[in-house]
Protein backbone atom coordinates (compact mmCIF):
# COMPACT_ATOMS: atom_id res chain seq x y z
CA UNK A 1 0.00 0.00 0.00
CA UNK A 2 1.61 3.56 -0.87
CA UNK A 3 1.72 6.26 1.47
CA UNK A 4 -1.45 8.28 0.02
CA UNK A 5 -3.73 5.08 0.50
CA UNK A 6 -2.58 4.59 3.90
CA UNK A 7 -3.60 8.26 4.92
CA UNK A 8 -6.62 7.78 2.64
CA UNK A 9 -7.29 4.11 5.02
CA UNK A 10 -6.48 5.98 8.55
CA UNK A 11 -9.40 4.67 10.89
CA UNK A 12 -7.76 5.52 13.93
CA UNK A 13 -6.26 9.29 14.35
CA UNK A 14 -4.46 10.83 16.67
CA UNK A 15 -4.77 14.57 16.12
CA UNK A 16 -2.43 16.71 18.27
CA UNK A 17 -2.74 20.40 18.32
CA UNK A 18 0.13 22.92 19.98
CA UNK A 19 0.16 25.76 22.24
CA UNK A 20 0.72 28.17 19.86
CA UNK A 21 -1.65 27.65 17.81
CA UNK A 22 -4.54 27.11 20.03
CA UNK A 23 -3.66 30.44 22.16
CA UNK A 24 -3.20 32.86 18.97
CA UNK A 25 0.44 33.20 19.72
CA UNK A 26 -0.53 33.28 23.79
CA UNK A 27 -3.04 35.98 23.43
CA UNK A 28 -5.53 33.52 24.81
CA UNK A 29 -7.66 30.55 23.80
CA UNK A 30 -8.77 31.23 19.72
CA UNK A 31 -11.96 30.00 20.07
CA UNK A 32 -12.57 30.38 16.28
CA UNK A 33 -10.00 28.53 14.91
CA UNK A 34 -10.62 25.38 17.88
CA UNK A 35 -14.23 25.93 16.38
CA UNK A 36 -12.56 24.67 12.65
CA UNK A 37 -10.49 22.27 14.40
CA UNK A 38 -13.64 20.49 15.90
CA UNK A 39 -15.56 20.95 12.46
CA UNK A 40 -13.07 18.88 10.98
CA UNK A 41 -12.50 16.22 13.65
CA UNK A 42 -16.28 16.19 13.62
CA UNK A 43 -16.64 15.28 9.42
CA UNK A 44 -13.65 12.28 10.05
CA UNK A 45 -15.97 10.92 13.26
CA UNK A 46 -18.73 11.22 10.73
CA UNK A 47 -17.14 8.81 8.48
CA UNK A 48 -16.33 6.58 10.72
CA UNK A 49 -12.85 7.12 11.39
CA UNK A 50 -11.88 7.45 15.31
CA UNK A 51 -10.37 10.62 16.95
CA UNK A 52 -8.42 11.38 19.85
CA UNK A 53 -7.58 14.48 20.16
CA UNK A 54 -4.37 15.32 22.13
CA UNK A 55 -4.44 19.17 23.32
CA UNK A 56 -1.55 21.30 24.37
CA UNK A 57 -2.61 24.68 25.79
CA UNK A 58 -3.98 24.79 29.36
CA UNK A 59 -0.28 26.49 30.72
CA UNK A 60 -0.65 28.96 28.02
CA UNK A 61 -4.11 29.35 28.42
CA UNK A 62 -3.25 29.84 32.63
CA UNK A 63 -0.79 32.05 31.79
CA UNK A 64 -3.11 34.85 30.19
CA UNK A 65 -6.08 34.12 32.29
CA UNK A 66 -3.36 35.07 35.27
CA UNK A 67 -1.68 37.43 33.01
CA UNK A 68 1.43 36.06 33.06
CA UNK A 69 3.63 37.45 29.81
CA UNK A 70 6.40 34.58 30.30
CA UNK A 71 6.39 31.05 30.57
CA UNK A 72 7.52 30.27 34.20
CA UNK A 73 10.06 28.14 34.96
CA UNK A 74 9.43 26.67 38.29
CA UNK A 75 7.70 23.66 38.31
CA UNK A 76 4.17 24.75 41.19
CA UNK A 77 3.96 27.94 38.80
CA UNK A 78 3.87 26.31 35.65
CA UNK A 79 0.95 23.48 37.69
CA UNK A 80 -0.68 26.30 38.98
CA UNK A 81 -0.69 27.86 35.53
CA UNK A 82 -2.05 24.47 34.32
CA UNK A 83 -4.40 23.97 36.94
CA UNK A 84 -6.55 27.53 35.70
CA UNK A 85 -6.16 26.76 32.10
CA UNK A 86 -7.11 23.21 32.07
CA UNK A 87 -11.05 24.34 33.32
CA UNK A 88 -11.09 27.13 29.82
CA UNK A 89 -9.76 24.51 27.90
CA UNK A 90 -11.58 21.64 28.82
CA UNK A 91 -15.10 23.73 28.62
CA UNK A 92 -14.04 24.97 25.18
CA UNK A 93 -13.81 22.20 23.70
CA UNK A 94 -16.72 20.52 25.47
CA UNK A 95 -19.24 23.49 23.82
CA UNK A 96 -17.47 23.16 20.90
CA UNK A 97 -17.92 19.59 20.31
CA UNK A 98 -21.60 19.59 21.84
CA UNK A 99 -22.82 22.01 19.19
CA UNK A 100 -21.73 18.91 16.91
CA UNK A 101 -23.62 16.11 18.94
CA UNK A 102 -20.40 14.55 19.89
CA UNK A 103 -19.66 14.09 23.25
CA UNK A 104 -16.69 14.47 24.73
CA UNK A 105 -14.10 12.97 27.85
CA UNK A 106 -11.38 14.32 29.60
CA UNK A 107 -8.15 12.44 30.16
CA UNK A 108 -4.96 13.05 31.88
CA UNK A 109 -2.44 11.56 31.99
CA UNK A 110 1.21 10.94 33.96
CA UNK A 111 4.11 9.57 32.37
CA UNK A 112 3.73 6.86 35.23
CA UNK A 113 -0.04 6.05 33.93
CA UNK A 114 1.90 4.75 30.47
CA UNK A 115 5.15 3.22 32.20
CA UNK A 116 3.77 0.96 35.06
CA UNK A 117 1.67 -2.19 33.17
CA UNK A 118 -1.24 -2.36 35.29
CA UNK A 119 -1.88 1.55 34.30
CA UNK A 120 -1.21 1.26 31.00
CA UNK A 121 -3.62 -1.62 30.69
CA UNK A 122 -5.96 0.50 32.46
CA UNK A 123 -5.48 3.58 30.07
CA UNK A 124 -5.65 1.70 26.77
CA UNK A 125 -9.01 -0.33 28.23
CA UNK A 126 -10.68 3.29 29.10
CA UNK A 127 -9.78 4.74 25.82
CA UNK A 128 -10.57 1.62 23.40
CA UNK A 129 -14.06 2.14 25.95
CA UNK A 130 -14.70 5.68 24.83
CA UNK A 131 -13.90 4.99 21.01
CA UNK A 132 -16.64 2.07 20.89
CA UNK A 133 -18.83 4.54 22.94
CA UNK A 134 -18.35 7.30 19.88
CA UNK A 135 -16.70 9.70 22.48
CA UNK A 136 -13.62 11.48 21.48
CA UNK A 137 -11.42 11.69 24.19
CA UNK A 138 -10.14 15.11 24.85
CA UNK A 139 -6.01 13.86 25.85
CA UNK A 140 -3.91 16.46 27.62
CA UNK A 141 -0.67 15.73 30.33
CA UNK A 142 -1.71 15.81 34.03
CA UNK A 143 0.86 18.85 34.40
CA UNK A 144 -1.16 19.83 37.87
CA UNK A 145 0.46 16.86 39.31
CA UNK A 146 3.34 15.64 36.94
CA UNK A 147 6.65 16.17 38.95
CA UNK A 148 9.81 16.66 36.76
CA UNK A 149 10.72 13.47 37.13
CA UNK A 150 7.51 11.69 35.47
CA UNK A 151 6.91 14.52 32.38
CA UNK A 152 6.36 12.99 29.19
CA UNK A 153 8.18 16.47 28.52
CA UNK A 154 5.88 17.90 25.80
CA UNK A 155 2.81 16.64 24.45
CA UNK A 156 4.17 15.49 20.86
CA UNK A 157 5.77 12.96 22.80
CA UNK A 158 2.75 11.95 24.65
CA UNK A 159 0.36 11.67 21.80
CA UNK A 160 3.16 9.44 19.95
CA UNK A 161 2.98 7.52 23.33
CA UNK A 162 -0.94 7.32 23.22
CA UNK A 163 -1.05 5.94 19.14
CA UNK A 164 1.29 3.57 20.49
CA UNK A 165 -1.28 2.29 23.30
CA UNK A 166 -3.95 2.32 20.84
CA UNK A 167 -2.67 1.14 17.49
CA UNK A 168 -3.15 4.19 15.67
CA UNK A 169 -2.96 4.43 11.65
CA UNK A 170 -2.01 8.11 11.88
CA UNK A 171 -0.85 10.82 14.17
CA UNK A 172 -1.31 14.22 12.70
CA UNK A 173 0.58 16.99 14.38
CA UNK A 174 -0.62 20.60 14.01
CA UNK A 175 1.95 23.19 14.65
CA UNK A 176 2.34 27.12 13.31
CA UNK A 177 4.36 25.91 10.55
CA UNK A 178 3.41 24.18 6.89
CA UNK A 179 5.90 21.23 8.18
CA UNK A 180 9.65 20.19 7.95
CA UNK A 181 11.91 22.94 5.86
CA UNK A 182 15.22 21.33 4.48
CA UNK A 183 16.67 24.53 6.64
CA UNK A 184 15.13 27.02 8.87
CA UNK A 185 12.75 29.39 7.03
CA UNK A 186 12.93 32.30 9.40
CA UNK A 187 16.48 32.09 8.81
CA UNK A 188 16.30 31.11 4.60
CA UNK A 189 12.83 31.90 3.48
CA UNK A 190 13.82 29.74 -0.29
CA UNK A 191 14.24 27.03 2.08
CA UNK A 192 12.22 24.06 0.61
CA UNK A 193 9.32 22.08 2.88
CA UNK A 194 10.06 18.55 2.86
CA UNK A 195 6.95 16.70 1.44
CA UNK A 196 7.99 13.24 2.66
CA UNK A 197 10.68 11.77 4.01
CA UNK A 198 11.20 7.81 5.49
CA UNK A 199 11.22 8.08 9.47
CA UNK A 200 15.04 6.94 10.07
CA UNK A 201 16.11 9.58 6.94
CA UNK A 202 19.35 10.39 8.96
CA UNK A 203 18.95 14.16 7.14
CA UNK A 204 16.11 14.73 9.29
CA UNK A 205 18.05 14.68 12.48
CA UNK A 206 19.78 17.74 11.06
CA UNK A 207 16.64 19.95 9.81
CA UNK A 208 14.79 20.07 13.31
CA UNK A 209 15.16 23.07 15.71
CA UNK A 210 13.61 23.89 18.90
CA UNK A 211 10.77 26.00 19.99
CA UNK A 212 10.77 29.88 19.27
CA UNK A 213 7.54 30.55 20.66
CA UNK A 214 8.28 30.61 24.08
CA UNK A 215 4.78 28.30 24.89
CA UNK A 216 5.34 25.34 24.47
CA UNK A 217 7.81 22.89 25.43
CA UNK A 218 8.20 20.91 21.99
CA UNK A 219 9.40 22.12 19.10
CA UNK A 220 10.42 20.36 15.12
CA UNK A 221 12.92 18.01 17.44
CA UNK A 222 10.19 16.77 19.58
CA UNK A 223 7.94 15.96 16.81
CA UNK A 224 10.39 13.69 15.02
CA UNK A 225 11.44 12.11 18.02
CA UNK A 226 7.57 11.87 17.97
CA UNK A 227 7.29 10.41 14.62
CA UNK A 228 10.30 8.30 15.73
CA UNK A 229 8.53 6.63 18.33
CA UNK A 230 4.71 6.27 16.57
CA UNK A 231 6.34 4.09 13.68
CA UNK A 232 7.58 1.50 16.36
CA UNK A 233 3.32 0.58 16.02
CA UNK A 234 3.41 0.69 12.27
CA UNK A 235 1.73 4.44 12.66
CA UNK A 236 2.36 7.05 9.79
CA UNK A 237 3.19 10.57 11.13
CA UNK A 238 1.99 14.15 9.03
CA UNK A 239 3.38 17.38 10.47
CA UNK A 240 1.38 19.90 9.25
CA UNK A 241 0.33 23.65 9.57
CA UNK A 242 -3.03 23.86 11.60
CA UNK A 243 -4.07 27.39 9.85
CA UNK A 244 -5.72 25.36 6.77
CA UNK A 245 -9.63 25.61 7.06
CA UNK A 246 -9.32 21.90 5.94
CA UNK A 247 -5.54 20.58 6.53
CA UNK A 248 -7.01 17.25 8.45
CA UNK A 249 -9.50 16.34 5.87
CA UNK A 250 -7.13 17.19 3.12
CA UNK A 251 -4.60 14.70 4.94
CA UNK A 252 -6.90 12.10 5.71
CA UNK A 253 -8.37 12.18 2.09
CA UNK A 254 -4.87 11.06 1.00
CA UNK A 255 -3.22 14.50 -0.20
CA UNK A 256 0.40 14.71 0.61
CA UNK A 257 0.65 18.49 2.68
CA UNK A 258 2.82 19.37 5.31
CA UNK A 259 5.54 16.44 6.15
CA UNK A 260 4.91 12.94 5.97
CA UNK A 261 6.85 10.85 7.88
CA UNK A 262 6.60 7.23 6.73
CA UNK A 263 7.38 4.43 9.19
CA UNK A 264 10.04 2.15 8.18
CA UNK A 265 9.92 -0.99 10.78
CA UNK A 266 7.66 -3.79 11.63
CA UNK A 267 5.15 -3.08 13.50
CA UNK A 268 5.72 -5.05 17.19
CA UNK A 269 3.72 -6.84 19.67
CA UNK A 270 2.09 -4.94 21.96
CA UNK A 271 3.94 -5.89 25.14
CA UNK A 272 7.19 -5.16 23.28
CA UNK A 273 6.01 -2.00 21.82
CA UNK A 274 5.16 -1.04 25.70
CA UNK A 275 8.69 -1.55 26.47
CA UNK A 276 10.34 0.12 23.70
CA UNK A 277 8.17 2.94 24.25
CA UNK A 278 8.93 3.35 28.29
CA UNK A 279 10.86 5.92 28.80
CA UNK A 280 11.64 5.85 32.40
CA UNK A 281 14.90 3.22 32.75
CA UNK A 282 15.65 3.15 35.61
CA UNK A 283 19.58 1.38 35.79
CA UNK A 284 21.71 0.21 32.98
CA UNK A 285 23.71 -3.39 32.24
CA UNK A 286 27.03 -3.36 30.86
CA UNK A 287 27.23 -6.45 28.64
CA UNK A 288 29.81 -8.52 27.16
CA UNK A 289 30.42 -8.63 23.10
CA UNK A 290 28.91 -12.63 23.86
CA UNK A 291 25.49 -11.38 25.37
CA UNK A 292 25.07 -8.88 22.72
CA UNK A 293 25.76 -11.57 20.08
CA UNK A 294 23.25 -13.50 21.53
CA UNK A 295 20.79 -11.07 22.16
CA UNK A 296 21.24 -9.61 18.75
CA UNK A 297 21.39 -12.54 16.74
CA UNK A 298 19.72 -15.83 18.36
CA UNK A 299 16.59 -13.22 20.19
CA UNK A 300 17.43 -15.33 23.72
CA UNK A 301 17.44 -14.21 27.07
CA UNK A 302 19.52 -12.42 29.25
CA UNK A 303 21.51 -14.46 31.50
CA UNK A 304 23.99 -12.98 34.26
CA UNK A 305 27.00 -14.19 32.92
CA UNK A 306 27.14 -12.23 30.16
CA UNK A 307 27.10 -8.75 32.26
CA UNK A 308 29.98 -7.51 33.40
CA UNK A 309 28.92 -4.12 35.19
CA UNK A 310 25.40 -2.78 37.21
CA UNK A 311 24.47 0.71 37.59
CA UNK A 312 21.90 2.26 39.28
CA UNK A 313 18.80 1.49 41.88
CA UNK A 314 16.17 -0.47 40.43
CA UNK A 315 13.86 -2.76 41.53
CA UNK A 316 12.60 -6.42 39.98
CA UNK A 317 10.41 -5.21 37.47
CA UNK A 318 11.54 -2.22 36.91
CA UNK A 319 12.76 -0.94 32.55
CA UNK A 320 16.57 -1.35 32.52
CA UNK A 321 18.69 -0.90 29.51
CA UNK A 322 21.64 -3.03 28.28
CA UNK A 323 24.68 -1.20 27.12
CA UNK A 324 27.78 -2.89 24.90
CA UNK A 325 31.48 -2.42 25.94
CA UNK A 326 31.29 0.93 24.30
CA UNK A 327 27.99 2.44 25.96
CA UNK A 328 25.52 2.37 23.02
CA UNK A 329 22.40 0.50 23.64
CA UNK A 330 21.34 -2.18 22.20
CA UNK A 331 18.34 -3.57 24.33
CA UNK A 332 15.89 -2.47 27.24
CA UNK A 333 13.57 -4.79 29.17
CA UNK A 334 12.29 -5.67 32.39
CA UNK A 335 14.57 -7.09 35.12
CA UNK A 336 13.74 -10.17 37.18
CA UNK A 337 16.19 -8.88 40.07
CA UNK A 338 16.72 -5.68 41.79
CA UNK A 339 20.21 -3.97 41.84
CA UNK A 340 22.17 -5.18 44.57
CA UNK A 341 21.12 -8.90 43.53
CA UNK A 342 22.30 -7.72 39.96
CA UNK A 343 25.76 -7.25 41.15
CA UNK A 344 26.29 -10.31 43.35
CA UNK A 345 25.36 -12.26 40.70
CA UNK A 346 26.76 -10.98 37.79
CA UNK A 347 29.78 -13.10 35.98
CA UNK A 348 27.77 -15.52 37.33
CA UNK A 349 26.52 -18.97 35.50
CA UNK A 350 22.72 -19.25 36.19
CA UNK A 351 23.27 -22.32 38.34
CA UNK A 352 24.36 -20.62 41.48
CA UNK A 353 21.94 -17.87 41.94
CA UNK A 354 20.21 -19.84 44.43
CA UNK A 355 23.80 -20.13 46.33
CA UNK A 356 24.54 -16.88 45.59
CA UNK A 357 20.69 -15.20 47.00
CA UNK A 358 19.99 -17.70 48.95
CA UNK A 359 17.04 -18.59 46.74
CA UNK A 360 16.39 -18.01 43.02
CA UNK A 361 13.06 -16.33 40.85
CA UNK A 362 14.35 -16.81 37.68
CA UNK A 363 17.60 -18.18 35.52
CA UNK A 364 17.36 -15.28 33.55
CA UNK A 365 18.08 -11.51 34.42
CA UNK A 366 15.82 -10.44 31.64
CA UNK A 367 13.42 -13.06 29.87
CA UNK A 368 13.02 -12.66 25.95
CA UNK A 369 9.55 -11.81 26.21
CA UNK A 370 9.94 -8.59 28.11
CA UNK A 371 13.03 -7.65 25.70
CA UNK A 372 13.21 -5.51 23.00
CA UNK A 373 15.97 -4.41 20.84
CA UNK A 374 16.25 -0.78 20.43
């Protein structure tokens, strides 16, 4: 199938929609142009294609109901600002999408609700709920109660995150620009937009920059790291500008605008696509060039002899990644011990963990099933 049938066969979008252009540049909530957004989503829910919609917005929305001129930087100011936004936002769109007969549900979420299994479970069960129930959930980071530690960061990562949980076709990203330029256009406006462009192009890497608005937190490098991590579930990317009266149904319809990012890898399992999309590793394994043969080449599990070094605190259970000789990773999965029974038994043949612990969960350190290769 070529790229435009696959946007043309989309029947699960995620549409994600920034700060700037939701706030008119952070002059406040544009209550017009979220009235076209809704429109739109409202003709694709019409066909019979699901939405999720995955809003940035309620700091910058806080920020001029308090008027605040500049993003703050410590973390209870920018909850606060959150906290006051989040009510205009979430009763925007609520009118908005009522006046279309489509209800609507609120969901926030942690990075914590995506990393730990049981919520993740829980999330994707809700959502999958609200799609079968016609409701397009309205998705938005829980930044009243995210510490720094547990931010998804910005909210192209977290809507990448959520078309992972879901199995999403397509994740369309609206920003303030048409898409990709092959260099900056503020800086060269002859610079050319990149139409389309395979997800591990290494030139794309050197085309992104970072946020100029001041708003948000995400900017050309967060939405191919975005892109990046949607194609790990088979999901097409399109990074579009949001001012077109009709940019999603133009997408959707199959017409090449803005940047399409086309996923180049299988699609995985879900369990594996949970892992390689968990973020929050908490130690690291040093391996030997053996173990990373093995793990590389015959897909078996992780076994203590072949690691030679553990770093970190982490708990059985918790995402760990293993490193070769030189530091790169290769792997990330879920450990069957916690740190200090890491190190006693590391260089160690299988057979005397129970000597070694004085009892023994598993012969592995990592089974192949909660592996993935990164």
């Amino acid at each position: 199938m070529d790229s435009r049938s696959k946007l043309a066969n989309a029947r699960r979008i995620i549409v994600k929609i920034g700060s700037s252009l939701l706030t008119c540049g952070g002059r406040g909530l544009d209550v017009p142009a979220i009235a076209g957004w809704v429109e739109q989503m409202t003709r694709l829910r019409r066909q019979g294609i699901e939405i999720l919609l995955v809003s940035s917005g309620s700091v910058a929305a806080g920020m001029c109901r308090l008027g605040w001129k500049i993003r703050p930087q410590m973390l209870h100011e920018l909850q606060a600002a959150a906290s006051v936004g989040q009510m205009d936002l979430i009763q925007t769109y609520e009118s908005l999408f009522q006046k279309q007969d489509l209800r609507t549900a609120q969901v926030l979420l942690t990075h914590e609700d995506l990393s730990d299994r049981q919520r993740y479970l829980n999330a994707r069960s809700t959502l999958l709920t609200l799609l079968k129930l016609g409701v397009v959930p309205v998705i938005n980071e829980n930044d009243t109660v995210a510490t720094e530690e547990i931010r998804f960061g910005d909210n192209d990562t977290l809507a990448a995150l959520v078309a992972n949980l879901l199995e999403a076709d397509l994740l369309i990203i609206l920003t303030d620009q048409a898409g990709l330029y092959e260099r900056d256009p503020a800086v060269d406006p002859r610079a050319a937009l990149i139409h389309q462009a395979a997800v591990n192009d290494s030139r794309l890497d050197m085309m992104a920059g970072q946020s100029r608005s001041g708003l948000g937190r995400g900017g050309m490098a967060t939405k191919l790291l975005a892109a990046k991590l949607a194609a790990r579930s088979g999901a097409a990317t399109v990074i579009a500008g949001g001012g077109d009266d009709a940019i999603l149904n133009r997408i959707v319809s199959g017409e090449i605008v803005g940047t399409h990012v086309i996923p180049d890898v299988t699609p995985m399992a879900a369990r594996k696509r949970w892992l390689a999309g968990q973020l929050m590793v908490k130690g690291e394994l040093i391996l030997d060039a053996g173990a990373v043969r093995v793990l590389k080449e015959s897909g078996k599990s992780l076994l203590p002899i072949g690691v030679t070094e553990a770093r970190g605190h982490f708990q059985r259970g918790d995402l760990v990644a293993c490193l070769d000789l030189s530091g790169k990773e290769i792997a990330r999965g879920l450990i069957n011990y916690d740190g200090d029974e890491t190190r006693l038994i590391k260089r160690r043949p299988s057979a005397m963990i129970e000597k070694l612990l004085g009892y023994i969960d598993e012969p592995e350190l990592i089974h192949r099933d909660n592996l993935i290769l990164v």
